[in-house]
Protein backbone atom coordinates (compact mmCIF):
# COMPACT_ATOMS: atom_id res chain seq x y z
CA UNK A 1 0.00 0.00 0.00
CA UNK A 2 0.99 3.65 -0.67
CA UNK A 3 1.95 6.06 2.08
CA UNK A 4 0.69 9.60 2.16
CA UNK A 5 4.70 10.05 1.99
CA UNK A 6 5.32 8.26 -1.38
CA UNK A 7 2.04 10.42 -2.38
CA UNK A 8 4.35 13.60 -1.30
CA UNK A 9 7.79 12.09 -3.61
CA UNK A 10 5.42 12.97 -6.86
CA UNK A 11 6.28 16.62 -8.49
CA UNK A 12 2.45 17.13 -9.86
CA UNK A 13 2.22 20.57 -11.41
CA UNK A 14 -0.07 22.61 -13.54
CA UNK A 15 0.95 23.67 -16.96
CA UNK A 16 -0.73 25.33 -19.87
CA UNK A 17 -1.00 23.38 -23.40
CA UNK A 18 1.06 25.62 -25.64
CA UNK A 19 1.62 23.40 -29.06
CA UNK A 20 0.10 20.00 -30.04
CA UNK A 21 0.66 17.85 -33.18
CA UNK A 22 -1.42 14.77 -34.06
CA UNK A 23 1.22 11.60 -33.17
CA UNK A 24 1.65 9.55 -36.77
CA UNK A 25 4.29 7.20 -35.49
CA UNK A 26 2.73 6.16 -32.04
CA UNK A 27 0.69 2.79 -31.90
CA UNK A 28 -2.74 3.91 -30.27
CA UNK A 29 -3.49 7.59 -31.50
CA UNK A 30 -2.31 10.06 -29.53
CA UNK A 31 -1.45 14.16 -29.46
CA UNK A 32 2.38 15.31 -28.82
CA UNK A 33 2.11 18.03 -26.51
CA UNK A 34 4.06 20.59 -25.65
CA UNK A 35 3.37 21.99 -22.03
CA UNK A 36 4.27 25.18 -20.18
CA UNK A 37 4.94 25.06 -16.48
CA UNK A 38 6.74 28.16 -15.83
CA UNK A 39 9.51 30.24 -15.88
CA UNK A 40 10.88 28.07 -13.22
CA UNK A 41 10.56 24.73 -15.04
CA UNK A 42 9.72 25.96 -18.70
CA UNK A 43 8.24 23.59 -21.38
CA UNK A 44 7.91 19.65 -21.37
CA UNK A 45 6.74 17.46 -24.03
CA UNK A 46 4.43 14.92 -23.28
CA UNK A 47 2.78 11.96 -25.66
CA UNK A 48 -1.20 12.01 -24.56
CA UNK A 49 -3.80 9.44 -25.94
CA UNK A 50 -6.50 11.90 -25.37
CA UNK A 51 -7.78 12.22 -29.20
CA UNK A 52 -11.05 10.29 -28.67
CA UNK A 53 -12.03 13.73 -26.40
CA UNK A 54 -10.25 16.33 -27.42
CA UNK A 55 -9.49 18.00 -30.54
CA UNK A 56 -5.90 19.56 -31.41
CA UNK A 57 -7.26 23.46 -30.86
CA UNK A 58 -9.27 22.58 -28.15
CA UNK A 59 -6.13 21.75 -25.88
CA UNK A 60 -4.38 24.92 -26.47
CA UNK A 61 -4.37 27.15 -23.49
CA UNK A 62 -6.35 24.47 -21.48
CA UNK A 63 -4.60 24.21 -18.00
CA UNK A 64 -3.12 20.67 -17.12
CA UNK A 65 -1.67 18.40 -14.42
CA UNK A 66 1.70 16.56 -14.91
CA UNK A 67 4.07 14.46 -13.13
CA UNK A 68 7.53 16.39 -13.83
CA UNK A 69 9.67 13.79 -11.38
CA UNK A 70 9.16 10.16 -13.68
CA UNK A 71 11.96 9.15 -16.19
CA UNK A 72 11.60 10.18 -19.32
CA UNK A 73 10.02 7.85 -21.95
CA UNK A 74 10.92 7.20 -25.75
CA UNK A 75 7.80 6.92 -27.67
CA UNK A 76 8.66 6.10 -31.36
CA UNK A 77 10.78 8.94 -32.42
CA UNK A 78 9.55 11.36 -29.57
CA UNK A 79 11.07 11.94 -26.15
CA UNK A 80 8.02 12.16 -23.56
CA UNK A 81 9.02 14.00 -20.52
CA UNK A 82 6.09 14.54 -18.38
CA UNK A 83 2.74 12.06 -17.60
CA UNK A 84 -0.14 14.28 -18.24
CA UNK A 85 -3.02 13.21 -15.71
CA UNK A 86 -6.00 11.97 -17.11
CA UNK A 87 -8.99 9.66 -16.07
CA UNK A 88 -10.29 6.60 -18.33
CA UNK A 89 -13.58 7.02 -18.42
CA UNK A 90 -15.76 5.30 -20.72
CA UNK A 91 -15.31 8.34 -23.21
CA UNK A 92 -12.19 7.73 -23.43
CA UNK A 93 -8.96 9.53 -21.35
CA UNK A 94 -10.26 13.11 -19.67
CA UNK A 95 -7.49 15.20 -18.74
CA UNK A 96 -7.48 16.19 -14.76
CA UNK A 97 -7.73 19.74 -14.60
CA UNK A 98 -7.81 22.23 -11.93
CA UNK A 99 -11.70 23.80 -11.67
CA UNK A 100 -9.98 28.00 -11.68
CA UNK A 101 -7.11 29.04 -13.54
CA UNK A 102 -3.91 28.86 -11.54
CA UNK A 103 -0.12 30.31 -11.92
CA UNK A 104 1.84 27.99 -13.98
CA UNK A 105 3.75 25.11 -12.52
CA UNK A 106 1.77 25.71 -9.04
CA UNK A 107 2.56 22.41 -7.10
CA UNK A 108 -0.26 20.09 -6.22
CA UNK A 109 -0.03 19.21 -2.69
C-alpha cells in the first residue's frame, strides 16, 4: 500500500498546453504536446492518448496536471518528458484539470 509520503515524492504541477501535433508514429493515436509550467521549469513534451475527447485546438491554453519527477520515456521517435493526468472514463482519457485558472507550474499538494 501507498503512504501519504510516497504520495508527497510525486512533483504534480499545472501547466498550460502551448503546441500540439497529431502523433503519426505512435501505436494507439495520440497528441504530442508541448506543455508550459513556468519560468521556473519551462516547457515539457508529453505523448497524450486523449484524441477520442479532445481535438488539437481545443487543448491549447487548457490548464493541465503533470508528473515532472518520472523518467523520461521514448515513444517512437519522440522523447516524452512529463505524464499528463487523465482519467479513463468510458469516453475515453479526460485530462485532470484544476476547476480556476492557476499560476503555472503551481505544485499540487
Amino acid at each position: 500500500m501507498a503512504t501519504f509520503e510516497d504520495f508527497m515524492k510525486l512533483d504534480i504541477r499545472v501547466g498550460e498546453v502551448t503546441e500540439v501535433e497529431f502523433f503519426e508514429k505512435a501505436k494507439k493515436p495520440a497528441y504530442k504536446l508541448w506543455v508550459d509550467f513556468g519560468d521556473e521549469i519551462g516547457i515539457k513534451k508529453s505523448s497524450a492518448q486523449i484524441t477520442d475527447c479532445y481535438k488539437k485546438e481545443d487543448l491549447i491554453g487548457k490548464q493541465v496536471l503533470g508528473v515532472l519527477n518520472f523518467p523520461s520515456r521514448q515513444i517512437a521517435d519522440f522523447k516524452s518528458e512529463v505524464l499528463i493526468l487523465g482519467i479513463y472514463g468510458t469516453q475515453g482519457v479526460v485530462l485532470v484539470q484544476p476547476e480556476q485558472s492557476v499560476k503555472k507550474g503551481d505544485k499540487l499538494g
